[in-house]
C-alpha atoms as a PDB file:
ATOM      1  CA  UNK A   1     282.218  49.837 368.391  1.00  0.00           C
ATOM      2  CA  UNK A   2     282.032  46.713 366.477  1.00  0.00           C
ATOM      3  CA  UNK A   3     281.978  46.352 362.878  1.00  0.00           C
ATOM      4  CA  UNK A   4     278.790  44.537 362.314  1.00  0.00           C
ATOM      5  CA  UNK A   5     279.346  42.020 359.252  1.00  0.00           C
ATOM      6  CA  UNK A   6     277.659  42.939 356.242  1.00  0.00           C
ATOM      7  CA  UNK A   7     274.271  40.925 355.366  1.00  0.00           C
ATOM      8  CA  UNK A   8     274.402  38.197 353.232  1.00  0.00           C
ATOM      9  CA  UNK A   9     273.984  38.773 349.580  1.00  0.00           C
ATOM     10  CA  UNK A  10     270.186  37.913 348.408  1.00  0.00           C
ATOM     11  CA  UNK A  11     270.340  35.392 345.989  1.00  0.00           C
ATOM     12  CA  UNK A  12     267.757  35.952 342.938  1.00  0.00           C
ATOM     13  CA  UNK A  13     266.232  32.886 341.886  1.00  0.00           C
ATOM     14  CA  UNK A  14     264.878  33.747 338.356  1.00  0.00           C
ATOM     15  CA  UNK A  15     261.647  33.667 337.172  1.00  0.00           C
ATOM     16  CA  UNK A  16     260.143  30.376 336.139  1.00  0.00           C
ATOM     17  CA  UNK A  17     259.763  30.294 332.090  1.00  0.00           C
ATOM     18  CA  UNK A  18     255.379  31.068 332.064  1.00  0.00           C
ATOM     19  CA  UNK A  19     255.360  29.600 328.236  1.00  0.00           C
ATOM     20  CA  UNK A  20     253.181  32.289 327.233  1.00  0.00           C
ATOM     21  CA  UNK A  21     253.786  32.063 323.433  1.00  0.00           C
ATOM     22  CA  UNK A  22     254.024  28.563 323.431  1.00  0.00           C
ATOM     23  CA  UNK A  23     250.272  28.264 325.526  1.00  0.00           C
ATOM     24  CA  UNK A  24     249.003  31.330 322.582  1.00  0.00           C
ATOM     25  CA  UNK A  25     250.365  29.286 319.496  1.00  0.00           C
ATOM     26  CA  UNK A  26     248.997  25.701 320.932  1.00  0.00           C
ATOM     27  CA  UNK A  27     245.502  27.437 321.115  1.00  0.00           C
ATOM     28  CA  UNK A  28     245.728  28.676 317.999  1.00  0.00           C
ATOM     29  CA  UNK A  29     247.263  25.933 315.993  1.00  0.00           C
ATOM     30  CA  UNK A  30     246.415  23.042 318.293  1.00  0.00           C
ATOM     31  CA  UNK A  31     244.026  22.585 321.113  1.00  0.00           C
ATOM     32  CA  UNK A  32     241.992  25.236 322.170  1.00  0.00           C
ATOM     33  CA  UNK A  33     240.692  23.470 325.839  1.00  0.00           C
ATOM     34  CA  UNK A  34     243.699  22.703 326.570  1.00  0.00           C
ATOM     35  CA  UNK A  35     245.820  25.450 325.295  1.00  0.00           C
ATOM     36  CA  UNK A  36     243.229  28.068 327.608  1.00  0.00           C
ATOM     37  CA  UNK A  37     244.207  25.715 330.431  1.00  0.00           C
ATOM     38  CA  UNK A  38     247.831  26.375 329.705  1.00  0.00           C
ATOM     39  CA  UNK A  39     247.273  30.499 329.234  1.00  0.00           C
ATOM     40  CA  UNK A  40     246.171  30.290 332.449  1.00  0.00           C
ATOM     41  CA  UNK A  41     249.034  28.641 334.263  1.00  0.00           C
ATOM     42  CA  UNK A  42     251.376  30.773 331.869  1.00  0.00           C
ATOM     43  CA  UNK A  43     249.457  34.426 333.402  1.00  0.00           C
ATOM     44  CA  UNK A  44     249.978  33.018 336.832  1.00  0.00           C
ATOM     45  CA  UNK A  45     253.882  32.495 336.651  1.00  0.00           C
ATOM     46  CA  UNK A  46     254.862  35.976 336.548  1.00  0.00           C
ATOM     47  CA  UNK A  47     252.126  36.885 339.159  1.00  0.00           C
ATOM     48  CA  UNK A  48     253.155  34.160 341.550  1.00  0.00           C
ATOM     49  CA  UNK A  49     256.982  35.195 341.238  1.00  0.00           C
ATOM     50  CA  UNK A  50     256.405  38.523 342.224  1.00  0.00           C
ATOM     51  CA  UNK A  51     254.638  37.799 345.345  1.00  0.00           C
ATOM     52  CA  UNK A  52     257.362  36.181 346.296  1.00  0.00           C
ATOM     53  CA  UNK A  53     255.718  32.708 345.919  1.00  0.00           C
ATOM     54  CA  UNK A  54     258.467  30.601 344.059  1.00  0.00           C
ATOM     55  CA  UNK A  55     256.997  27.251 344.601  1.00  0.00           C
ATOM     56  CA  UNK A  56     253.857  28.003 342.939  1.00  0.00           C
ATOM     57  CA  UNK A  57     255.200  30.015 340.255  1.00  0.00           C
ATOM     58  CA  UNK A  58     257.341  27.143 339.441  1.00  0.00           C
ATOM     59  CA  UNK A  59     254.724  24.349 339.658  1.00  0.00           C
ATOM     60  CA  UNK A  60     252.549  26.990 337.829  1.00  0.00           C
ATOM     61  CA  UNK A  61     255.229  27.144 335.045  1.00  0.00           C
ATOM     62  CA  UNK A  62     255.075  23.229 335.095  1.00  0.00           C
ATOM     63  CA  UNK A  63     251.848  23.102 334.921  1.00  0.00           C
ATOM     64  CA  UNK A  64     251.701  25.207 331.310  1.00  0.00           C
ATOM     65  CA  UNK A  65     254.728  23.030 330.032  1.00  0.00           C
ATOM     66  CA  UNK A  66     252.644  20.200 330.635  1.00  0.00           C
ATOM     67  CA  UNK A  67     249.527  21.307 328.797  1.00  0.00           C
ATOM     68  CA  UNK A  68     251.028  22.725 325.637  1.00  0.00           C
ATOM     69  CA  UNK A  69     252.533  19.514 325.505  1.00  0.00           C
ATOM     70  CA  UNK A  70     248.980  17.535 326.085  1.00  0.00           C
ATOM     71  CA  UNK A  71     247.654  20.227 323.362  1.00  0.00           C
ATOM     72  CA  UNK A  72     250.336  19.363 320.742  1.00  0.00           C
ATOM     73  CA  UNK A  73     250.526  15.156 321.212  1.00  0.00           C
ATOM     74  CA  UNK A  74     246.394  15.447 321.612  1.00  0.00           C
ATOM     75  CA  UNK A  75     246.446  17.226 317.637  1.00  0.00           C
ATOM     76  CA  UNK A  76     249.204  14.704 316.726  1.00  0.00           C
ATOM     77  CA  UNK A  77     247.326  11.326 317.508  1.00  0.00           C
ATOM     78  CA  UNK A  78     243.963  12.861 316.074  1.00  0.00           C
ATOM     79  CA  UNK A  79     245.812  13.295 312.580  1.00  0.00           C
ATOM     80  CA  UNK A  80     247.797   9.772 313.446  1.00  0.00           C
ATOM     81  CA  UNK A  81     243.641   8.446 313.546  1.00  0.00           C
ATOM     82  CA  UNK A  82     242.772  10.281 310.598  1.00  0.00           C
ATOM     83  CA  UNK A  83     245.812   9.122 308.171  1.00  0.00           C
ATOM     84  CA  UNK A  84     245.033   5.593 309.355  1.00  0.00           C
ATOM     85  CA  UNK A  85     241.364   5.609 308.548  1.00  0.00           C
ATOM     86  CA  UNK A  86     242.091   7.040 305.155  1.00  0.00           C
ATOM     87  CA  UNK A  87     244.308   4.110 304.522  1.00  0.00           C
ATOM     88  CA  UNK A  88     241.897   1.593 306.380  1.00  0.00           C
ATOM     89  CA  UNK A  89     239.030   2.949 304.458  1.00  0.00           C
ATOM     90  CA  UNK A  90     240.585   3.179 301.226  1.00  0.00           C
ATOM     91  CA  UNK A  91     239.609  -0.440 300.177  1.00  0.00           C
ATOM     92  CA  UNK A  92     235.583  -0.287 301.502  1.00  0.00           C
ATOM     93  CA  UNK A  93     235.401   2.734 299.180  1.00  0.00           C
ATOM     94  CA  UNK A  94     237.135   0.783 296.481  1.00  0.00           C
ATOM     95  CA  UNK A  95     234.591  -2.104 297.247  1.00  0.00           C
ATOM     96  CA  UNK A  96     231.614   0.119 296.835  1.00  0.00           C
ATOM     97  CA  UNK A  97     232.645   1.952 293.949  1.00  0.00           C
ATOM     98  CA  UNK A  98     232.650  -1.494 291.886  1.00  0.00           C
ATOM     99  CA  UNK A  99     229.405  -2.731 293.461  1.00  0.00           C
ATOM    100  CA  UNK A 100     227.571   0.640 292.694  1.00  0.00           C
ATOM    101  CA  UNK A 101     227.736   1.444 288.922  1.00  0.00           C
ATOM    102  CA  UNK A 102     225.130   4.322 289.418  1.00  0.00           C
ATOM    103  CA  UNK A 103     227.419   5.755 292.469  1.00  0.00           C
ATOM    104  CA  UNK A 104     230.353   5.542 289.991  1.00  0.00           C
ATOM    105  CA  UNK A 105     228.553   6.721 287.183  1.00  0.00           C
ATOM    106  CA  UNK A 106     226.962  10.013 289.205  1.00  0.00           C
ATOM    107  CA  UNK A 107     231.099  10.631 290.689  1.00  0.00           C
ATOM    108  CA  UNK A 108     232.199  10.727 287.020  1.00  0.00           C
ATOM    109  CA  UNK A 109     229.680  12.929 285.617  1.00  0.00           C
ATOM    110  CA  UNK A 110     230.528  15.506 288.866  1.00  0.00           C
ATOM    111  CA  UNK A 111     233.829  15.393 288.286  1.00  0.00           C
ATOM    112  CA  UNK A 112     233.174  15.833 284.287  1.00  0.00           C
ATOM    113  CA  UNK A 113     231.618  18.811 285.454  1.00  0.00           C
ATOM    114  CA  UNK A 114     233.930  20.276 287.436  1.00  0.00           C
ATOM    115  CA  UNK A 115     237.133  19.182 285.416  1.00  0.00           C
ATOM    116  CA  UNK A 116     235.477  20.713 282.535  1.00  0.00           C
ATOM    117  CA  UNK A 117     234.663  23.963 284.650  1.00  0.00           C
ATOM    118  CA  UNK A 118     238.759  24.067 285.657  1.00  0.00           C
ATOM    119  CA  UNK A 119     240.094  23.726 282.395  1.00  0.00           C
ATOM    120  CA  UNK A 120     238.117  26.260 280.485  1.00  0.00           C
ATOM    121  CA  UNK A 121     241.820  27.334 279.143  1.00  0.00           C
ATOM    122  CA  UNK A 122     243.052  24.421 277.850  1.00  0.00           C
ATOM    123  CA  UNK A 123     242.238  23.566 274.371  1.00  0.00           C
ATOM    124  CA  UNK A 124     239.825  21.217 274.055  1.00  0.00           C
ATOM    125  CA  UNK A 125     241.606  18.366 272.780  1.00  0.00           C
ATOM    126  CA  UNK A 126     243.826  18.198 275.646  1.00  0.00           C
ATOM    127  CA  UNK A 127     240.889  18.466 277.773  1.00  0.00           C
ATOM    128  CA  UNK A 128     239.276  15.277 276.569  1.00  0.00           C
ATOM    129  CA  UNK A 129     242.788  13.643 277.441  1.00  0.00           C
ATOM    130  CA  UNK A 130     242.840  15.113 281.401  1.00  0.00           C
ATOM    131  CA  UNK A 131     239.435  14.381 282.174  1.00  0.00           C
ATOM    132  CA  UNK A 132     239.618  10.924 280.705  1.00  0.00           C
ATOM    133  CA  UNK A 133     242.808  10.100 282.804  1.00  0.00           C
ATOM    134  CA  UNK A 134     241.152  11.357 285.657  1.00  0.00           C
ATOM    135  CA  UNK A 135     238.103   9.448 285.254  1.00  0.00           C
ATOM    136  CA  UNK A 136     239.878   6.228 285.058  1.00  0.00           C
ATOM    137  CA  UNK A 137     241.939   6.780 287.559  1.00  0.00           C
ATOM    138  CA  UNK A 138     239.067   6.230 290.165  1.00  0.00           C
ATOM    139  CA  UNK A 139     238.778   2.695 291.581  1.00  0.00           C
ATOM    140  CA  UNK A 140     236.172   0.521 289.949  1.00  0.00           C
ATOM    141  CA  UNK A 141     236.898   0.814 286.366  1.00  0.00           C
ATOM    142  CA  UNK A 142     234.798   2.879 284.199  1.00  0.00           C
END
């Protein structure tokens, strides 16, 4: 009788990273469209890998890389936009403030109101002080 070699040894290719935490905290904190497109790609990894489908688990795995990462540049350039406008805007508000003295005047008295509301605990002549400060610290002079 002949020895018959022994088989090979099966090599076990891991399974492909599915991102699943990443795809939950990018539709939490970031994207929600495109962090549920990522969940789903990051439940089909493991699913994929254990039928024995490598390929698609690891484009699958790709896939959910690639749309948490779409999720968190999409939140960054939105608050890129926003900081920008703020600054843009900054002078047009300036501008209107000092060409509307009954916008300027109804701002202060709101915010007379509410600083006064806030600082119920400080005594009063300090209060006078704060609120004035913060009254002419808003563009357009008093």
């Amino acid at each position: 009788m002949e020895d018959t070699p022994p088989p090979p040894p099966v090599v076990q290719v891991p399974c492909p990273s599915n991102y699943l935490v990443f795809s939950i905290l990018t539709t939490l904190f970031c994207c929600p469209p495109t962090g549920i497109i990522a969940i789903v790609y990051s439940c089909q990894v493991n699913s994929l890998y254990n039928a024995n489908r490598l390929p698609e688990a690891q484009n699958a795995s790709k896939w959910a890389l690639r749309w948490n990462i779409v999720s968190i540049v999409s939140v960054a350039v939105l608050f890129l936009i926003c900081f920008i406008g703020s600054i843009a805007s900054y002078p047009l508000i300036e501008e209107a403030l000092r060409n509307n003295p009954e916008l300027r005047q109804s701002i202060h008295e709101e915010l007379q109101r509410e600083l006064h509301d806030e600082l119920d605990d400080v005594p009063v002549e300090m209060r006078d002080d704060i609120i004035k400060e913060a009254l002419d610290s808003i563009p357009g002079g008093r």
